[in-house]
PDB file of N, CA and C in Angstrom:
ATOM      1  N   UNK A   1     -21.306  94.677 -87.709  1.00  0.00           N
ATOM      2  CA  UNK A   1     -22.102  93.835 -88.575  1.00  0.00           C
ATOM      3  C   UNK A   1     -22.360  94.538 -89.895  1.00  0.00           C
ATOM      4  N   UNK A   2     -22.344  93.882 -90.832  1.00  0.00           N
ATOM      5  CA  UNK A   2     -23.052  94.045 -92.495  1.00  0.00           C
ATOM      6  C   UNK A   2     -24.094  94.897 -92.528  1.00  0.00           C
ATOM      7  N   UNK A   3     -24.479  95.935 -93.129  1.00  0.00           N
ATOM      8  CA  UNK A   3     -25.645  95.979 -93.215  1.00  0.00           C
ATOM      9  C   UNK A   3     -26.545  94.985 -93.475  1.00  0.00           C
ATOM     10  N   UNK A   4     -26.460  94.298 -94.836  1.00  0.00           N
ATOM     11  CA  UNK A   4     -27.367  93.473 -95.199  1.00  0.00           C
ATOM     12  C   UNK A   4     -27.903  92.036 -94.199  1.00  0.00           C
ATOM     13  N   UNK A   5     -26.401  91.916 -92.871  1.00  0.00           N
ATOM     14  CA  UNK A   5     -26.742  91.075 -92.018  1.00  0.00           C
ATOM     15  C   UNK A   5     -28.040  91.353 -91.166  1.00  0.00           C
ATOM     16  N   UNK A   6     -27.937  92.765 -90.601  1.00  0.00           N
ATOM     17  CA  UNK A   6     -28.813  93.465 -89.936  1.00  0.00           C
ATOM     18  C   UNK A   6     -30.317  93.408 -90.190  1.00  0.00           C
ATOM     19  N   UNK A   7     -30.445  93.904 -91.744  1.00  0.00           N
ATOM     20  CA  UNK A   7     -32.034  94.111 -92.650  1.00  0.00           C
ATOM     21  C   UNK A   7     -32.059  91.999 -92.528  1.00  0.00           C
ATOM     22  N   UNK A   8     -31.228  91.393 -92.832  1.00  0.00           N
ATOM     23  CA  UNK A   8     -31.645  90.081 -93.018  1.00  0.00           C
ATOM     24  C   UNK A   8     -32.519  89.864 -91.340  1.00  0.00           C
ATOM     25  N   UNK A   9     -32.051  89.787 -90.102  1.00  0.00           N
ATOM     26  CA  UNK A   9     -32.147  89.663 -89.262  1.00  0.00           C
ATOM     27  C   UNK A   9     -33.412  90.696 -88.779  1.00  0.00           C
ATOM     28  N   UNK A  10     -33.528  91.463 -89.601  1.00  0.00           N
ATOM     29  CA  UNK A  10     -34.882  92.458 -88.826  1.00  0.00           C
ATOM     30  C   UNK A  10     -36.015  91.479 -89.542  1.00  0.00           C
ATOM     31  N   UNK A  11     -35.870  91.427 -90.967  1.00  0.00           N
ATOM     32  CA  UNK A  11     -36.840  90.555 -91.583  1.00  0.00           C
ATOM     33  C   UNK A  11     -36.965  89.607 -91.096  1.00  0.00           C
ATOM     34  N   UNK A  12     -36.537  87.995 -90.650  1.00  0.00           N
ATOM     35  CA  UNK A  12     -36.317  86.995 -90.040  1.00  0.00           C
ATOM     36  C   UNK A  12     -37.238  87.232 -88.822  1.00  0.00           C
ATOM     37  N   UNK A  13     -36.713  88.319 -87.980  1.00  0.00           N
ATOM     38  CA  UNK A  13     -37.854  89.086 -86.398  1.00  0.00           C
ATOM     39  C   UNK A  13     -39.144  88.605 -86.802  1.00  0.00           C
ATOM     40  N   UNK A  14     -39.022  89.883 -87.888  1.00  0.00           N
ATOM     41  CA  UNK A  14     -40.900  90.111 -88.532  1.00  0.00           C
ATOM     42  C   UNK A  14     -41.884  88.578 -89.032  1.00  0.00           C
ATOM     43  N   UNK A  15     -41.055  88.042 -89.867  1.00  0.00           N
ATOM     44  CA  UNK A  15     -41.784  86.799 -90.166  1.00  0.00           C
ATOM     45  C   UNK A  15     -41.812  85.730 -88.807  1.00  0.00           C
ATOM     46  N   UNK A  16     -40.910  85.785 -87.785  1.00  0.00           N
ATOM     47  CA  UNK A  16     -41.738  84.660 -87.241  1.00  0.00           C
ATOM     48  C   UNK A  16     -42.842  85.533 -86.023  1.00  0.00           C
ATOM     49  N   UNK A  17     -42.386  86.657 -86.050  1.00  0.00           N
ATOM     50  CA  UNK A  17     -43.746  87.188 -84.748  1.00  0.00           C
ATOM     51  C   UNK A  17     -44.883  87.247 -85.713  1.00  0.00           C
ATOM     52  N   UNK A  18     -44.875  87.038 -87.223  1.00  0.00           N
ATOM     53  CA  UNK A  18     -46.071  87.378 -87.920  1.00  0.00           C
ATOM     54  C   UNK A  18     -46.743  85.402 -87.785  1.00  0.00           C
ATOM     55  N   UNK A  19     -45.785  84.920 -88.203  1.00  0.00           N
ATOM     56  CA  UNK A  19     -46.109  82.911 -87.746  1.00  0.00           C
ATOM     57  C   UNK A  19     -46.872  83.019 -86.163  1.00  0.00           C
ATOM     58  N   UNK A  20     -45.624  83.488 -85.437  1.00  0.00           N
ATOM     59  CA  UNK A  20     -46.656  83.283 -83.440  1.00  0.00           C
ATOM     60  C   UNK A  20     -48.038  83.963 -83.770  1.00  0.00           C
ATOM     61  N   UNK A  21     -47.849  85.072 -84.302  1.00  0.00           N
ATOM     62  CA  UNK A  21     -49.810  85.901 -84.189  1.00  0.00           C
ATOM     63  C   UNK A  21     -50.242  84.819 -84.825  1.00  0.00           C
ATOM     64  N   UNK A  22     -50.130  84.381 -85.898  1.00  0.00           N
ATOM     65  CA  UNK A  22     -51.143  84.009 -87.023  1.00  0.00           C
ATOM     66  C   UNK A  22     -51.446  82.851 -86.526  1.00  0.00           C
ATOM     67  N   UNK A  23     -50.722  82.071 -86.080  1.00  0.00           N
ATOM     68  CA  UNK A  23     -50.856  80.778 -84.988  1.00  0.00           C
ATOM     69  C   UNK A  23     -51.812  80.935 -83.567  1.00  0.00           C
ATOM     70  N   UNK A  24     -51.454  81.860 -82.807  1.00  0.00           N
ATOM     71  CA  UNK A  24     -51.892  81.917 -81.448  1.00  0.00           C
ATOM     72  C   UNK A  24     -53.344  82.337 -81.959  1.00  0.00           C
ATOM     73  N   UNK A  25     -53.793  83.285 -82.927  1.00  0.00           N
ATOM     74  CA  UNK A  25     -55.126  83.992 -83.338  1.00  0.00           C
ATOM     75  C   UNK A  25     -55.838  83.174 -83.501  1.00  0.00           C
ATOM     76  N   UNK A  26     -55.677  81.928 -84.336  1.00  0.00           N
ATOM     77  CA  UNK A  26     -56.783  80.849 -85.125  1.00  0.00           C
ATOM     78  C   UNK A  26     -57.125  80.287 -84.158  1.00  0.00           C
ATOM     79  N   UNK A  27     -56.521  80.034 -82.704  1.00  0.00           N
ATOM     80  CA  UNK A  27     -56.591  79.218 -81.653  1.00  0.00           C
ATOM     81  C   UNK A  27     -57.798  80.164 -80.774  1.00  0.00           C
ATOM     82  N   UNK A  28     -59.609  79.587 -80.921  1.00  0.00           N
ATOM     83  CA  UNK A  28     -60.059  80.909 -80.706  1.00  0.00           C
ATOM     84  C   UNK A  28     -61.014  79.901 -79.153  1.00  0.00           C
ATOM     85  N   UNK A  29     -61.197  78.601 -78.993  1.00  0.00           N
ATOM     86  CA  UNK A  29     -61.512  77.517 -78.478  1.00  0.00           C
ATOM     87  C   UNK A  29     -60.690  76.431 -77.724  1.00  0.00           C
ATOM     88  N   UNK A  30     -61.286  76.853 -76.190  1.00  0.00           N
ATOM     89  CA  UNK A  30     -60.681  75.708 -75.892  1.00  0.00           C
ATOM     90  C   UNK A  30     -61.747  74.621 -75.015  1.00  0.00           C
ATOM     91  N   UNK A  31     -60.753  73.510 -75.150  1.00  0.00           N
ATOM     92  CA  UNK A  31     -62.338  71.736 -74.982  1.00  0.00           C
ATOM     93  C   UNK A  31     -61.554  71.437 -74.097  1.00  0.00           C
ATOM     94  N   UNK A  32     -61.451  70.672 -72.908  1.00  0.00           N
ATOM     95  CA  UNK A  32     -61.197  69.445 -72.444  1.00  0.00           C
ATOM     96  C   UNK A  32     -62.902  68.396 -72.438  1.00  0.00           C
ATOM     97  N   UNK A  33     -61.911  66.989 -72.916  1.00  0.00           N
ATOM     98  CA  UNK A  33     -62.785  65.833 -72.856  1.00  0.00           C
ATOM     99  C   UNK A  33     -62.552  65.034 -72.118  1.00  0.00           C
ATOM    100  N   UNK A  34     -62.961  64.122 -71.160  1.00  0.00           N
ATOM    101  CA  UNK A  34     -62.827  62.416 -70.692  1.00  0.00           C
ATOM    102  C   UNK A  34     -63.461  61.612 -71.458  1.00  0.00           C
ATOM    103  N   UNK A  35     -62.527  60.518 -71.843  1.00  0.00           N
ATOM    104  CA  UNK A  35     -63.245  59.717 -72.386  1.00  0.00           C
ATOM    105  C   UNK A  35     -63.242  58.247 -70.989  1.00  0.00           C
ATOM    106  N   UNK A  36     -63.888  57.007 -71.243  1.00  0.00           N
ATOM    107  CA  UNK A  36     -63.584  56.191 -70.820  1.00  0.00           C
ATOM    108  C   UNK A  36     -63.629  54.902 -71.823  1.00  0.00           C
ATOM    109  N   UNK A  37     -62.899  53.678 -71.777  1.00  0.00           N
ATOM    110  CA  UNK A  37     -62.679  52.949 -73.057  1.00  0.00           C
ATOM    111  C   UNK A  37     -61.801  51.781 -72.598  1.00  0.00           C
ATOM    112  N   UNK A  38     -61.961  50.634 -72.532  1.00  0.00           N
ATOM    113  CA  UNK A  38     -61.677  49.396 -72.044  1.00  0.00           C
ATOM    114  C   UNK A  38     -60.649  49.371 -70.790  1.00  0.00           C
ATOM    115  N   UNK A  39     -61.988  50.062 -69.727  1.00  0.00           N
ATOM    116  CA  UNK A  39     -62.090  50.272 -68.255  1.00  0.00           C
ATOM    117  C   UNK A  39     -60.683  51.280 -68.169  1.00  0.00           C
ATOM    118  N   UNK A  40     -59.885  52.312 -68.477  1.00  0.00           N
ATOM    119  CA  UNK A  40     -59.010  53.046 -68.718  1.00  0.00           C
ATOM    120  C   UNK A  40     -59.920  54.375 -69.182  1.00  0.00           C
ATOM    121  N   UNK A  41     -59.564  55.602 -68.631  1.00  0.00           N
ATOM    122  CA  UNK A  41     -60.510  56.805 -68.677  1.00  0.00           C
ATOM    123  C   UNK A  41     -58.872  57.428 -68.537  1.00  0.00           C
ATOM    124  N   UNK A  42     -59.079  58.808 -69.818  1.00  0.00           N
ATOM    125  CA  UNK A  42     -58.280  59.617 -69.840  1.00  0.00           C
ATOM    126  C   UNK A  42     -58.603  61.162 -70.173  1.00  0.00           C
ATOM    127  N   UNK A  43     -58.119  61.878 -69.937  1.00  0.00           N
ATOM    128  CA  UNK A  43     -58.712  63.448 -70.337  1.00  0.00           C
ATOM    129  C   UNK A  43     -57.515  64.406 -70.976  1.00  0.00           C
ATOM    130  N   UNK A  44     -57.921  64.914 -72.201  1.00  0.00           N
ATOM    131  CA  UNK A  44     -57.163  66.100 -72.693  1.00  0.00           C
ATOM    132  C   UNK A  44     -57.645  67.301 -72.923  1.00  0.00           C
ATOM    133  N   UNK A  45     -56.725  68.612 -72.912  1.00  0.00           N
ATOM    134  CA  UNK A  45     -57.380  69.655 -73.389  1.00  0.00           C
ATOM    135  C   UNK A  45     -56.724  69.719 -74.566  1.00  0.00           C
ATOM    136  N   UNK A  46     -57.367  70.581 -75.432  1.00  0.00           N
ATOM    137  CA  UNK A  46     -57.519  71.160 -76.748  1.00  0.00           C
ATOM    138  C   UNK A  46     -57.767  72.452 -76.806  1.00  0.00           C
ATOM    139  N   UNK A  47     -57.123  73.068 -78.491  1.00  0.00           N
ATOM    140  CA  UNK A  47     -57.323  74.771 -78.872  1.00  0.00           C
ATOM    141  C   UNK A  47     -57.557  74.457 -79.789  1.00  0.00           C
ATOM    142  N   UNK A  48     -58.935  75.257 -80.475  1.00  0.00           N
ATOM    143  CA  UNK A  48     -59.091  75.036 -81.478  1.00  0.00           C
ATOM    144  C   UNK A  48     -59.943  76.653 -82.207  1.00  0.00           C
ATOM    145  N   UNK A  49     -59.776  76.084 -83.637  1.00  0.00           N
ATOM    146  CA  UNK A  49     -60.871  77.582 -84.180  1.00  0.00           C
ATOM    147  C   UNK A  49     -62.539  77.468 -83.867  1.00  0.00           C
ATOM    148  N   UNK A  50     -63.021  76.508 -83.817  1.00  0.00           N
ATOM    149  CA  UNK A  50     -64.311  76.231 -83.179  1.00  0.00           C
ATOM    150  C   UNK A  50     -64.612  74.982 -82.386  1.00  0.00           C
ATOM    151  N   UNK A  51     -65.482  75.544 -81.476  1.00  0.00           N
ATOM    152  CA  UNK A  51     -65.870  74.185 -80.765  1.00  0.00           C
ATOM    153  C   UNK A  51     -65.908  72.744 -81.226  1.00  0.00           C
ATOM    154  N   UNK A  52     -66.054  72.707 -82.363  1.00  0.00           N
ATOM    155  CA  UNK A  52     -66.747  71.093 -83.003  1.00  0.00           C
ATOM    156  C   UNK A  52     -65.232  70.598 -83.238  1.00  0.00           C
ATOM    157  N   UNK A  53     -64.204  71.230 -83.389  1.00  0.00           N
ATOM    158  CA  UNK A  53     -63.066  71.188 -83.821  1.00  0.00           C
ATOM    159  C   UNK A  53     -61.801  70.683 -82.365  1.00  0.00           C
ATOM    160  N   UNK A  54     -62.413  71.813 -81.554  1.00  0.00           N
ATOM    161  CA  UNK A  54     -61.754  71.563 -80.393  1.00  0.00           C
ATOM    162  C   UNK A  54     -62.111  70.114 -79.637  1.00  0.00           C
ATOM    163  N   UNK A  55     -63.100  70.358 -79.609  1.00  0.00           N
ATOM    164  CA  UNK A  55     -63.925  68.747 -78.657  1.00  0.00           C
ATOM    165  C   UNK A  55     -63.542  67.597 -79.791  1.00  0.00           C
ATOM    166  N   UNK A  56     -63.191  67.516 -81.029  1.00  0.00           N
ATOM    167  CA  UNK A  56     -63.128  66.045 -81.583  1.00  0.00           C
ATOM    168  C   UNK A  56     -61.774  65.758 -81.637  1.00  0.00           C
ATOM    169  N   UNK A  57     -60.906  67.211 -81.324  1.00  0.00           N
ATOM    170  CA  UNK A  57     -59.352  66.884 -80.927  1.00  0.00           C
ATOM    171  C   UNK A  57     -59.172  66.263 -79.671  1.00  0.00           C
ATOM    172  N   UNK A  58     -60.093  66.784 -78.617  1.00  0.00           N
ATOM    173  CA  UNK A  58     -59.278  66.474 -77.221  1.00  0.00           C
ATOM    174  C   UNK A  58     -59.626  65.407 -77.329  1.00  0.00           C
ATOM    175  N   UNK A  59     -61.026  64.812 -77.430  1.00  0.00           N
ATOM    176  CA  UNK A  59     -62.030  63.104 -77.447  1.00  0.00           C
ATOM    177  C   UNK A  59     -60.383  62.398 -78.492  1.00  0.00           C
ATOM    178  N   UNK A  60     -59.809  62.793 -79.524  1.00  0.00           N
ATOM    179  CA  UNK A  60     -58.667  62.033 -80.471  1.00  0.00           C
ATOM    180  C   UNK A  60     -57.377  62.030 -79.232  1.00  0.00           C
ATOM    181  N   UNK A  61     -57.137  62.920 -78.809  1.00  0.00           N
ATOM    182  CA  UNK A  61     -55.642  63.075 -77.830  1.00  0.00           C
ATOM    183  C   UNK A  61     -56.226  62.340 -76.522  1.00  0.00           C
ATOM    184  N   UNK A  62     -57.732  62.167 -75.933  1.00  0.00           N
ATOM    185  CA  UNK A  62     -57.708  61.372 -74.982  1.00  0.00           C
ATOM    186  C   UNK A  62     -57.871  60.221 -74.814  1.00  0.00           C
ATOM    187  N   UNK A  63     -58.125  59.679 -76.445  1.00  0.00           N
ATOM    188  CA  UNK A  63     -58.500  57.988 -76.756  1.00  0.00           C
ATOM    189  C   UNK A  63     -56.775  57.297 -76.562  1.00  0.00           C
ATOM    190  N   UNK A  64     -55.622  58.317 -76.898  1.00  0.00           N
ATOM    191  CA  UNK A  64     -54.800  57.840 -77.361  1.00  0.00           C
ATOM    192  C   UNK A  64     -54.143  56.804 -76.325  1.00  0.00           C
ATOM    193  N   UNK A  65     -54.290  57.370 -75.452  1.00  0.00           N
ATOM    194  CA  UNK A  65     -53.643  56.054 -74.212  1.00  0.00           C
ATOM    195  C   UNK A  65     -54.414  54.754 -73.649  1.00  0.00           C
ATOM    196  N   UNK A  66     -55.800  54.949 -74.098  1.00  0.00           N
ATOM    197  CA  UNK A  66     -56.819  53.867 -73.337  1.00  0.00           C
ATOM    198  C   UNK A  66     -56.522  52.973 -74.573  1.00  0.00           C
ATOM    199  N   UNK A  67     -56.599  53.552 -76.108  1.00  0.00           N
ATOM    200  CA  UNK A  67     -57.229  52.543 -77.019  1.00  0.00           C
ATOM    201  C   UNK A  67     -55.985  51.963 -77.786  1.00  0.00           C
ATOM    202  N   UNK A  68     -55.557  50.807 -78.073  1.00  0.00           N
ATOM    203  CA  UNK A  68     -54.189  49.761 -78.396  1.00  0.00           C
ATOM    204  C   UNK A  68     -54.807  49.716 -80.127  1.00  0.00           C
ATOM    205  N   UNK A  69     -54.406  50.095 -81.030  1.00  0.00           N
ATOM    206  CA  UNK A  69     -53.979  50.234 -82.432  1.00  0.00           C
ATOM    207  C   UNK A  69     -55.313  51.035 -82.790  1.00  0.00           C
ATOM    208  N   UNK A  70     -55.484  50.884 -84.603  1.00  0.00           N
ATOM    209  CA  UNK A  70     -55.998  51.264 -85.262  1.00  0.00           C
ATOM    210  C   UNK A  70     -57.721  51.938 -84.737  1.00  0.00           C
ATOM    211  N   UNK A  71     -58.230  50.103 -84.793  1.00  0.00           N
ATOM    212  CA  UNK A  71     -59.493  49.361 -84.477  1.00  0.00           C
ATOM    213  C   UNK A  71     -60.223  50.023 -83.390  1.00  0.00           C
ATOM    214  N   UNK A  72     -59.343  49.836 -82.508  1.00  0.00           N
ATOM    215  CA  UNK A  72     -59.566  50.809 -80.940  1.00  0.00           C
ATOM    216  C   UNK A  72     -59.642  52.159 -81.002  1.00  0.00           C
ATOM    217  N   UNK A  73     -59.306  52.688 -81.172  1.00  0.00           N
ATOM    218  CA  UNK A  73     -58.924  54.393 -81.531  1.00  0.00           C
ATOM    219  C   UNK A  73     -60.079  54.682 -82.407  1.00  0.00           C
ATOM    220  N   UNK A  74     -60.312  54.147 -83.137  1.00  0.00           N
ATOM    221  CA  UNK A  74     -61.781  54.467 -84.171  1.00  0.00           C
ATOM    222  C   UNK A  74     -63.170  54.844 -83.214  1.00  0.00           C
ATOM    223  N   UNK A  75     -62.979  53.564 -82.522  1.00  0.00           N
ATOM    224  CA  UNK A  75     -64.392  53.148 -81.621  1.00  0.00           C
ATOM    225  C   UNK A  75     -64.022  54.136 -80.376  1.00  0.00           C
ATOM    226  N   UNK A  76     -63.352  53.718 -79.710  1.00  0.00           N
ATOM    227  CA  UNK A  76     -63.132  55.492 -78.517  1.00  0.00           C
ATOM    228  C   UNK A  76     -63.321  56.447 -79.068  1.00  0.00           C
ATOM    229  N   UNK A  77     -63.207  56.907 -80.266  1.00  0.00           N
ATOM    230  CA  UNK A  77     -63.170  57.949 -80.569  1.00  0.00           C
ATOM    231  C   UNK A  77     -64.621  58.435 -81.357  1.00  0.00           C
ATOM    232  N   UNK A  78     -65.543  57.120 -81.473  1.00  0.00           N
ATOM    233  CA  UNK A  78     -67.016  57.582 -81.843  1.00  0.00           C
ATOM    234  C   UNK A  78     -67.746  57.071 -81.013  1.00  0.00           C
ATOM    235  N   UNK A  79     -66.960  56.941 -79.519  1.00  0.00           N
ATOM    236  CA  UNK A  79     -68.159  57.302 -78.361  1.00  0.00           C
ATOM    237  C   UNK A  79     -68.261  58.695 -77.635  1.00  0.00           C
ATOM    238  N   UNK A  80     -69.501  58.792 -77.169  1.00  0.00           N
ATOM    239  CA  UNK A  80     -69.576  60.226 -76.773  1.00  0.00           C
ATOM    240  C   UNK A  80     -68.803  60.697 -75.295  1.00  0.00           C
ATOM    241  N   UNK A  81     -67.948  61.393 -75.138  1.00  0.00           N
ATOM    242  CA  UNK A  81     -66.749  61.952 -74.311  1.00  0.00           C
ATOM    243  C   UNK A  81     -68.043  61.536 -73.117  1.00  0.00           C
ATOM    244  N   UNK A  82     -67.192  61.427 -71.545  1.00  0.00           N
ATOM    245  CA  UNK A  82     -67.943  61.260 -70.235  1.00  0.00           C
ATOM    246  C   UNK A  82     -67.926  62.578 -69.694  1.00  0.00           C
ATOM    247  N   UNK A  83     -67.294  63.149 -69.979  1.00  0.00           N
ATOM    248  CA  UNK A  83     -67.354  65.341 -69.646  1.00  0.00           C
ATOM    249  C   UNK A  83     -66.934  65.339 -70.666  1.00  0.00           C
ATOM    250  N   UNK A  84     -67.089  66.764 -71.109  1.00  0.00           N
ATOM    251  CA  UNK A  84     -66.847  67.901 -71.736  1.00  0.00           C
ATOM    252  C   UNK A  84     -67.015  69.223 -71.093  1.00  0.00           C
ATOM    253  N   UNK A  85     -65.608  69.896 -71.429  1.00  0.00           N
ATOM    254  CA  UNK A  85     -65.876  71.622 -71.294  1.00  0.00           C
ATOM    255  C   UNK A  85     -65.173  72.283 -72.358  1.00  0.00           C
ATOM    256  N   UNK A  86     -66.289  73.110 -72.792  1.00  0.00           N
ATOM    257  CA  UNK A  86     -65.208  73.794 -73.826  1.00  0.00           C
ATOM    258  C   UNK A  86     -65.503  75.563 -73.502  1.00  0.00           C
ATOM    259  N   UNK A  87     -64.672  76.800 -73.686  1.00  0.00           N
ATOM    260  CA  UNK A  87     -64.776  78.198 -73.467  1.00  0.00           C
ATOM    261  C   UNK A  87     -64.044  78.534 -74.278  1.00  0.00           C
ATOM    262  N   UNK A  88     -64.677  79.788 -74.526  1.00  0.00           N
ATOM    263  CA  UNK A  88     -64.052  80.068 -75.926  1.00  0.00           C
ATOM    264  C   UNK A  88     -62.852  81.935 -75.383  1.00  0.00           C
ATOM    265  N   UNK A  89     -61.782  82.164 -76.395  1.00  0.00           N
ATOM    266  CA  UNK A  89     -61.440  82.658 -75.394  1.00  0.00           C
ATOM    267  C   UNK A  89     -61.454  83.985 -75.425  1.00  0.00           C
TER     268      UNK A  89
END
């Protein structure tokens, strides 16, 4: 191989294990929510950098299957979850 193939390929290494840390780090919270929402109840977990962040993702990823368009998804999603757990990690 090239040198310059080599240094290209060590650099390439470095930047994406520096992307996985910098990614996996911010992820400092994790939520699962249930919601329930026109008689259909679903639950997701979530990672997030803080709690308030984590819990309004999973309550968004668990409306997504109960609630049918826009309209729906709004309103599941500004009722208050039926559990919550969130630990931080």
């Amino acid at each position: 191989m090239k040198r310059a193939t080599v240094i290209g390929l060590i650099i390439a290494a470095i930047f994406a294990g520096f992307l996985l840390w910098s990614t996996m780090s911010a992820q400092r919270v994790d939520c699962q929510a249930c919601v329930e929402f026109n008689g259909g109840r679903n639950c997701a977990k979530v990672s997030g950098n803080n709690e308030v962040e984590a819990l309004r993702a999973a309550v968004s990823t668990a409306c997504g299957p109960v609630a049918s368009g826009m309209n729906e998804s709004i309103a599941c999603q500004n009722r208050p979850p039926v559990s919550k757990q969130c630990s931080a990690r």
